[in-house]
C-alpha atoms as a PDB file:
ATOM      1  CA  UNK A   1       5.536  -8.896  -7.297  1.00  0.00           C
ATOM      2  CA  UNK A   2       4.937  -6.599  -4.421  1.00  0.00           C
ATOM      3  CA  UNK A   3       1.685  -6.189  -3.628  1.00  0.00           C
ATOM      4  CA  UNK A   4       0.438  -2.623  -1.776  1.00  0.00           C
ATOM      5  CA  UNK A   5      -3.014  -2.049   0.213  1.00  0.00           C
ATOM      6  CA  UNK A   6      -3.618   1.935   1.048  1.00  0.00           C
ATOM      7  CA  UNK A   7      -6.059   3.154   2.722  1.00  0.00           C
ATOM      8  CA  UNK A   8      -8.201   6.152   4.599  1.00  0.00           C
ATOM      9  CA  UNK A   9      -8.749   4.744   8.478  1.00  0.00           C
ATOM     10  CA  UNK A  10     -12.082   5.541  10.039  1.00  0.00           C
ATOM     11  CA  UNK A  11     -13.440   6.338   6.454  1.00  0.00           C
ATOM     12  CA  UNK A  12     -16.735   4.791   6.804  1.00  0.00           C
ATOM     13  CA  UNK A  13     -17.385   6.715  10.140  1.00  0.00           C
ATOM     14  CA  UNK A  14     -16.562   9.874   8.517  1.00  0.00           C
ATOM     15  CA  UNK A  15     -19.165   8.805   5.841  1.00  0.00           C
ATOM     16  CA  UNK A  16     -21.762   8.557   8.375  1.00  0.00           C
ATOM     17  CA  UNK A  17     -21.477  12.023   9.271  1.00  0.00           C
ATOM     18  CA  UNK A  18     -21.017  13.964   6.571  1.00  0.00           C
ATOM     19  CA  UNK A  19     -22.262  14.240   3.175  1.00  0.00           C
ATOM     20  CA  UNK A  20     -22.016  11.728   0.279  1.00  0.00           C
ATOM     21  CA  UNK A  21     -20.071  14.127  -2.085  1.00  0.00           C
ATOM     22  CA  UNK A  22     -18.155  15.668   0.104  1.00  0.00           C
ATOM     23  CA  UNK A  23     -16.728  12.423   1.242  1.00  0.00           C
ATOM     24  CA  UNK A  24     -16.711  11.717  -2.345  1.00  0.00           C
ATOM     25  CA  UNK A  25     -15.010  14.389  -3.572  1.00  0.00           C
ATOM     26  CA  UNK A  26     -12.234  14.293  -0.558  1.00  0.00           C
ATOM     27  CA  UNK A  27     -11.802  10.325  -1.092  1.00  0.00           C
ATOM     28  CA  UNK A  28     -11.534  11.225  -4.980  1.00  0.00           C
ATOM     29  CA  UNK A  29      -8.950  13.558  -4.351  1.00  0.00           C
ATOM     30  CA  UNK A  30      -6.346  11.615  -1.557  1.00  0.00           C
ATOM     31  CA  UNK A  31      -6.835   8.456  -3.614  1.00  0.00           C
ATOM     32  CA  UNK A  32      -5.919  10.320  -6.690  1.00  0.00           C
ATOM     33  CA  UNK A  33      -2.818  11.877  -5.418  1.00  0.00           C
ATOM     34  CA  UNK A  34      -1.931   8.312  -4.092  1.00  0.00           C
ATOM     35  CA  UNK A  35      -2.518   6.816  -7.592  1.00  0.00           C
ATOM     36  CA  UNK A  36      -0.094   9.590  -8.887  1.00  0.00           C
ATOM     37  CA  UNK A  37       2.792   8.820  -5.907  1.00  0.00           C
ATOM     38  CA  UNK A  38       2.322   5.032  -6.821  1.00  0.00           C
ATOM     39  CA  UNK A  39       2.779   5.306 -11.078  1.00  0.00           C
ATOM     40  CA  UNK A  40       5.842   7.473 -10.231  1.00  0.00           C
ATOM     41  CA  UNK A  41       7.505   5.313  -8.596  1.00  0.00           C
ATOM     42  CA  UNK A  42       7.018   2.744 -11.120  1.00  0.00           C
ATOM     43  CA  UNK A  43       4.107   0.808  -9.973  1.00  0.00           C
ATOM     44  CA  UNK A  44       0.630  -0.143 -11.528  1.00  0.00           C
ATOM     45  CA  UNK A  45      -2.761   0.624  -9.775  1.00  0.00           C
ATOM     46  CA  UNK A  46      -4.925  -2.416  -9.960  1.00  0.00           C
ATOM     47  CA  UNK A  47      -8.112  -1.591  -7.892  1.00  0.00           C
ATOM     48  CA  UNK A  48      -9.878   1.471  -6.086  1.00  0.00           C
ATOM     49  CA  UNK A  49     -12.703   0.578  -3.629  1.00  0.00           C
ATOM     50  CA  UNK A  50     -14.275   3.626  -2.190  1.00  0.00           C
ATOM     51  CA  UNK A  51     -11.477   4.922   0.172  1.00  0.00           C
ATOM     52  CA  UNK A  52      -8.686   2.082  -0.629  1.00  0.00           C
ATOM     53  CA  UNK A  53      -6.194   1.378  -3.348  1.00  0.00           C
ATOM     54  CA  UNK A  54      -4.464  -1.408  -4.454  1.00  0.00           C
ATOM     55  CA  UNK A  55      -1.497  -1.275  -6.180  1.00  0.00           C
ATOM     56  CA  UNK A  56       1.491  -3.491  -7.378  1.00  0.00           C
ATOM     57  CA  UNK A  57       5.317  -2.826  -8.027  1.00  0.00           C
ATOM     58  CA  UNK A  58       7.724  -5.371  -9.967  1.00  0.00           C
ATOM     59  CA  UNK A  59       5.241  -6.831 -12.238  1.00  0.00           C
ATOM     60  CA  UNK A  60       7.662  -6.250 -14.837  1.00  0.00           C
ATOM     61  CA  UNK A  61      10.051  -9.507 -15.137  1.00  0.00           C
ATOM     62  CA  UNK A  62      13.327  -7.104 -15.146  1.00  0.00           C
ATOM     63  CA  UNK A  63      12.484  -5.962 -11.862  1.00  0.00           C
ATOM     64  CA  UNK A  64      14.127  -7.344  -9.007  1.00  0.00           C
ATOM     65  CA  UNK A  65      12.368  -8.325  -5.733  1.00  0.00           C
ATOM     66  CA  UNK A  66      14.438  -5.998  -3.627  1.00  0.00           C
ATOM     67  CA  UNK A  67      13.868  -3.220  -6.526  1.00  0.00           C
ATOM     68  CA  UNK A  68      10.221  -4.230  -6.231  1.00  0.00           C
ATOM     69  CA  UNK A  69       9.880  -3.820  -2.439  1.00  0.00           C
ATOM     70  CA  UNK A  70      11.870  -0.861  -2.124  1.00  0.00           C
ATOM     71  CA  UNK A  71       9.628   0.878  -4.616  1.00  0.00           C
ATOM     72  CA  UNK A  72       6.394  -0.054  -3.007  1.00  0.00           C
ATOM     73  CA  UNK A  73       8.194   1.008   0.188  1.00  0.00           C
ATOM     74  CA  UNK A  74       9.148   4.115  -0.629  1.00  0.00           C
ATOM     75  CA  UNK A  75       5.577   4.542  -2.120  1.00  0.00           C
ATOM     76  CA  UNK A  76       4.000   3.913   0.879  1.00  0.00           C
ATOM     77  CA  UNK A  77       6.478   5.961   2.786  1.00  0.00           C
ATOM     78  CA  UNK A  78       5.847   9.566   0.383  1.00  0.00           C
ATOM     79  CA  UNK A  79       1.938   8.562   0.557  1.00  0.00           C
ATOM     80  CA  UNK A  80       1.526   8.448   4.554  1.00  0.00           C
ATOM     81  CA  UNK A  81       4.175  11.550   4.771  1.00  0.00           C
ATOM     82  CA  UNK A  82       2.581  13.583   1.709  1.00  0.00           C
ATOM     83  CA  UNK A  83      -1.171  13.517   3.243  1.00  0.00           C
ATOM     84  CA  UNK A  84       0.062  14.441   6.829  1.00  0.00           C
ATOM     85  CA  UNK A  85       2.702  16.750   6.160  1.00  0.00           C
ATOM     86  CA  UNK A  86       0.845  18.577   3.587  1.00  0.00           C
ATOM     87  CA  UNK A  87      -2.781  17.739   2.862  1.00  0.00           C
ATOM     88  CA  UNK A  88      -3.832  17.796   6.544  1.00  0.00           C
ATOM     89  CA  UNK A  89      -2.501  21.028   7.259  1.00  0.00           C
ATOM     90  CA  UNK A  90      -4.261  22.243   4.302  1.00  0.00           C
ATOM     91  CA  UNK A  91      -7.796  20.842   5.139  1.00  0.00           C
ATOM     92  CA  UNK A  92      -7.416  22.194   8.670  1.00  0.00           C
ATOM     93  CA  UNK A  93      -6.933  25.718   7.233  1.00  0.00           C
ATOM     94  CA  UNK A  94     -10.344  25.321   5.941  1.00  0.00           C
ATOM     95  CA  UNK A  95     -12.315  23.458   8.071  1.00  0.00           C
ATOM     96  CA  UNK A  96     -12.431  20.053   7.091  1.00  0.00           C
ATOM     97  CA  UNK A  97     -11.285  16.999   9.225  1.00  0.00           C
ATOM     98  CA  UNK A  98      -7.422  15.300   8.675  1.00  0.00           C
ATOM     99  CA  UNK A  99      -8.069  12.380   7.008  1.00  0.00           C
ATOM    100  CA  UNK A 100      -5.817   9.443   8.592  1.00  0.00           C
ATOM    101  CA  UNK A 101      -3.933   6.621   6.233  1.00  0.00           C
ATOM    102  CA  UNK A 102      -2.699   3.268   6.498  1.00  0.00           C
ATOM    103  CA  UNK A 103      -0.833   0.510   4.472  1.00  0.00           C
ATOM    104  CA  UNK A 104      -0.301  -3.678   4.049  1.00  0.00           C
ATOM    105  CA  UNK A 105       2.201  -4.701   2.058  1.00  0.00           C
ATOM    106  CA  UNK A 106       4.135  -8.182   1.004  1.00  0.00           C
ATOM    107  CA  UNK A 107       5.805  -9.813  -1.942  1.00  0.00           C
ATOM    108  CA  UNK A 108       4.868 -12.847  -3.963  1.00  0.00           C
ATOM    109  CA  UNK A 109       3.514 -14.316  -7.245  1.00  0.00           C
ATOM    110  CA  UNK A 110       0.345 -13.383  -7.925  1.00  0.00           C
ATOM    111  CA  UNK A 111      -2.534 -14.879 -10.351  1.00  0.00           C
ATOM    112  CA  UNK A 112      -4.347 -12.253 -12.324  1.00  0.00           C
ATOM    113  CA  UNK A 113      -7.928 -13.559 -13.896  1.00  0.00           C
ATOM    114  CA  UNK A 114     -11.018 -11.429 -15.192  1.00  0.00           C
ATOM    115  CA  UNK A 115     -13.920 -12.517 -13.408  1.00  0.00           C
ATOM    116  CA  UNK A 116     -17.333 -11.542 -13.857  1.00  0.00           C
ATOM    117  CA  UNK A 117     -19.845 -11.817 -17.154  1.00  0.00           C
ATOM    118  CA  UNK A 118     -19.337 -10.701 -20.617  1.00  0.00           C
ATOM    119  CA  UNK A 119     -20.624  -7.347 -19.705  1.00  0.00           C
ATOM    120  CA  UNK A 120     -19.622  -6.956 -16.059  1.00  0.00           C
ATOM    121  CA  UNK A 121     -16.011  -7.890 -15.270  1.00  0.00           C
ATOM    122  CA  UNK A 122     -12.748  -7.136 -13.945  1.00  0.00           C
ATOM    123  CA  UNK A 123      -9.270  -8.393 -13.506  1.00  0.00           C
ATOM    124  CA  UNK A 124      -8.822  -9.894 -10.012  1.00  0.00           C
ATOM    125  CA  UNK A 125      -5.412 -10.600  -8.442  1.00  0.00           C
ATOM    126  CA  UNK A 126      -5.277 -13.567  -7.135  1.00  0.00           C
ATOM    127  CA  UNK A 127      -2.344 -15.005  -4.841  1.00  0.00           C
ATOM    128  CA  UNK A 128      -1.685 -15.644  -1.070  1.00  0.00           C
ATOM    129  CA  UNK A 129       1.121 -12.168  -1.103  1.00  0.00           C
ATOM    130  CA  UNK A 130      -2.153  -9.906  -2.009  1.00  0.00           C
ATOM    131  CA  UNK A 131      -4.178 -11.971   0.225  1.00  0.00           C
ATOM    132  CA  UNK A 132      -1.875 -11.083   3.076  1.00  0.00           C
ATOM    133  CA  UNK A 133      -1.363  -7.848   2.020  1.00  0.00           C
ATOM    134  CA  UNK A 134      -4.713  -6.701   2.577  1.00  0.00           C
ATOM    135  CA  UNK A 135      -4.293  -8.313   5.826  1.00  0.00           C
ATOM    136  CA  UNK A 136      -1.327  -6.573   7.162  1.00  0.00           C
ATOM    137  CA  UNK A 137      -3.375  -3.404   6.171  1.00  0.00           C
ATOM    138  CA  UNK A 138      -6.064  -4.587   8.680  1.00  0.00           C
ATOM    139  CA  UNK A 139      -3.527  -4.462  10.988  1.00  0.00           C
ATOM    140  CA  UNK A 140      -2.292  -1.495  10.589  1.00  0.00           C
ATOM    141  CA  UNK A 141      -3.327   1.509  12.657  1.00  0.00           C
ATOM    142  CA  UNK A 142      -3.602   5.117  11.335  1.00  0.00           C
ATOM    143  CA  UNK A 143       0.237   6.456  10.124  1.00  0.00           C
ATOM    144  CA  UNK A 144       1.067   2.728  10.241  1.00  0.00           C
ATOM    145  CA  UNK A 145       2.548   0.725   7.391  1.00  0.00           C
ATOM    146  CA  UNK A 146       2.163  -3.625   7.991  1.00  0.00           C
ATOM    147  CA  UNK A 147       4.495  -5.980   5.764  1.00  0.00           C
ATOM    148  CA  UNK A 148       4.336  -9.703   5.091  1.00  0.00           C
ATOM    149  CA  UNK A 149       7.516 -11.678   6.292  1.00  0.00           C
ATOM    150  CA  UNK A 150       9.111 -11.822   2.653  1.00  0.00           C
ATOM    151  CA  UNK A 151       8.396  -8.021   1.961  1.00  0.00           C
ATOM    152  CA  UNK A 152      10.268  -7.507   5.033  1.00  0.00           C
ATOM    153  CA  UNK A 153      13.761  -9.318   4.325  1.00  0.00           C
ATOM    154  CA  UNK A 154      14.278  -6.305   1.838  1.00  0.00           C
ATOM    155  CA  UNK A 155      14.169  -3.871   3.955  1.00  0.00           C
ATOM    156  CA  UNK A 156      16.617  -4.791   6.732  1.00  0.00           C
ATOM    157  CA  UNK A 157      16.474  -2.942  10.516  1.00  0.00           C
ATOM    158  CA  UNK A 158      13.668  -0.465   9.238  1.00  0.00           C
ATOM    159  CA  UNK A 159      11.397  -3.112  10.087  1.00  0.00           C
ATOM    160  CA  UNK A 160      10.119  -4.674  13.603  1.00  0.00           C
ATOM    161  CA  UNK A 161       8.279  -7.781  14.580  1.00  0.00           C
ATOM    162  CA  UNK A 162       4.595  -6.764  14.536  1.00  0.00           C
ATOM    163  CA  UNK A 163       3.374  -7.523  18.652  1.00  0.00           C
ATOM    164  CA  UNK A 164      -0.402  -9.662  16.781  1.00  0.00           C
ATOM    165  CA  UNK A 165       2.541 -11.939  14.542  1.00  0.00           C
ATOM    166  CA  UNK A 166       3.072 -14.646  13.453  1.00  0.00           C
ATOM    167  CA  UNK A 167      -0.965 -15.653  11.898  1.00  0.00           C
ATOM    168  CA  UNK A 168      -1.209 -19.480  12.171  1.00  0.00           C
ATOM    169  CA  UNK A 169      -2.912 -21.246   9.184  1.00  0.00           C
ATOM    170  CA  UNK A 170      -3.799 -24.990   9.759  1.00  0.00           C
ATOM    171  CA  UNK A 171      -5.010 -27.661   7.031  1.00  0.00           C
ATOM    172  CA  UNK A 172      -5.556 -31.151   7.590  1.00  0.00           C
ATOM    173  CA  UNK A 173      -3.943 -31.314  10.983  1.00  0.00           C
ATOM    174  CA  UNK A 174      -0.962 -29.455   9.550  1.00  0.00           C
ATOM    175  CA  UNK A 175      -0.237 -25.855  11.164  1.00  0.00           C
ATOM    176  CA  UNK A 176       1.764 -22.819   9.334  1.00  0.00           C
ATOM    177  CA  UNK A 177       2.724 -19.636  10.480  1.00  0.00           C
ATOM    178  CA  UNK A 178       3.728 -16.416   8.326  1.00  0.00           C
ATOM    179  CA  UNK A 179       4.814 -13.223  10.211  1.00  0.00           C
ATOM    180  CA  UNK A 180       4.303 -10.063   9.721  1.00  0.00           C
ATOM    181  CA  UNK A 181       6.177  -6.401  10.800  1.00  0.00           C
ATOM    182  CA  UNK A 182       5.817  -3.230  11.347  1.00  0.00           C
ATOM    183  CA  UNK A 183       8.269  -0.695   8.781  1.00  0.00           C
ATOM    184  CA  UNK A 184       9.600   2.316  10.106  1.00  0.00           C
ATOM    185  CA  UNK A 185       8.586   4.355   7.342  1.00  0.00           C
ATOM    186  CA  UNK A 186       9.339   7.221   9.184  1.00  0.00           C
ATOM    187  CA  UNK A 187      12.871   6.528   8.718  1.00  0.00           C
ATOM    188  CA  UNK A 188      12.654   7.085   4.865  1.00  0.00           C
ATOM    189  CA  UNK A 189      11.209  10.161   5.047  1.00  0.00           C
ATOM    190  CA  UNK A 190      14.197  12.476   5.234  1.00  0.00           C
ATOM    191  CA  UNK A 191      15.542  10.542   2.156  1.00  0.00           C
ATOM    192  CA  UNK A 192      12.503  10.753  -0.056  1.00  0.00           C
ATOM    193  CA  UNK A 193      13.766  13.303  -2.685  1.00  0.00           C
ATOM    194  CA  UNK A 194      16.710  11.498  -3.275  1.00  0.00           C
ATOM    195  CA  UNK A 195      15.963   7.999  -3.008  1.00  0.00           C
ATOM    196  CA  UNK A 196      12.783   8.184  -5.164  1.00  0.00           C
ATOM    197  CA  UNK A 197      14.825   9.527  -7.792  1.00  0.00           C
ATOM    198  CA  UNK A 198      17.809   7.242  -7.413  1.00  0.00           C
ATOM    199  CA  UNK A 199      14.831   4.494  -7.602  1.00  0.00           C
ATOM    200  CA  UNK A 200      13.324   6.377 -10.878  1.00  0.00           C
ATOM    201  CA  UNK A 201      16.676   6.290 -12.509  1.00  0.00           C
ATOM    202  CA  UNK A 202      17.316   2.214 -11.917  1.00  0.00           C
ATOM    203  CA  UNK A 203      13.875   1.919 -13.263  1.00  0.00           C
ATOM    204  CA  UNK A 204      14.377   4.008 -16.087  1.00  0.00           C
ATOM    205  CA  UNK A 205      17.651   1.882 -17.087  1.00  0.00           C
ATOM    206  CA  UNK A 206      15.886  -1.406 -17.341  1.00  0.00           C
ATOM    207  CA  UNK A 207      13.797   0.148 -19.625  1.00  0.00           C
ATOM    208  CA  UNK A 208      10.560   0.934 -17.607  1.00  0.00           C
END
């Protein structure tokens, strides 16, 4: 499963200057539009945290892991390009402040369990792909999308080795590494129409 981190950058500054519902409202309305771009393309929203989302593509067994990441790609490509192209030229007419978005992506099995009580709970993904994931978005500057090492061998040259990579993880005297890249989203853009729907119509066939 491909597991997707999006989020607004420099959200909780933003917060500290203006007012609770109109943060609110603006949060409510980019995540929502994000949430739409993400079930479009086939994928299933898991969690929304204030100004993040958290998403995952190719939970479906049918699905392939390139068909997976190339969904969540593409996902992350229309979000970033959607809320620049459009919805920042839009608040600007009236006012308000571009908002500025990042991603973390990777691909791997994931756990789900509901934690919590009988009358508090909630499913929690669990797994070291949505573990990273939310790590690559750390690393990701505004306009910037971050990708595990095994998201990345899908997507061929459109990616580049991330200049903070590999991250070292060491366990009774035993040392790791896992890198990470950068995509070149960008790249995708010009494509969008045509590839999401190319991507909507293999999805369709297997029955999604």
């Amino acid at each position: 499963m491909a597991s997707v981190f999006i989020d607004l950058r420099e959200f909780t500054a933003r917060s500290f200057w203006d007012e609770p519902a109109e943060v609110a409202n603006l949060a409510d309305a980019v995540l929502s539009g994000v949430a739409m771009i993400v079930e479009e393309m086939g994928g299933w929203v898991v969690g929304l945290r204030g100004d993040g989302l958290y998403a995952m593509f190719g939970i479906d067994p049918f699905i392939s892991e390139q068909i997976a990441v190339l969904t969540a790609a593409t996902a992350c490509a229309r979000a970033l390009s959607e809320v620049r192209e459009n919805l920042n030229p839009w608040l600007e007419l009236r006012g308000i402040e571009r908002v500025r978005v990042r991603a973390g992506a990777d691909f791997g099995t994931v756990a789900f369990i509901r934690s919590g009580t009988v009358h508090a709970s909630e499913v929690n993904p669990v797994g070291f792909s949505a573990n990273f994931a939310s790590k690559c978005e750390k690393y990701a500057l505004a306009w910037e999308v971050v990708v595990g090492d095994r998201f990345a061998r899908s997507l061929g040259d459109a990616v580049e080795h991330h200049a903070e990579s590999p991250k070292y993880y060491t366990r009774h005297g035993e040392t790791k590494y896992y890198h990470f890249h950068d995509f070149a989203w960008r790249r995708l853009v010009p494509a969008l129409p045509g590839f999401a729907e190319d991507i909507r119509a293999v999805l369709s066939d297997a029955g999604r």
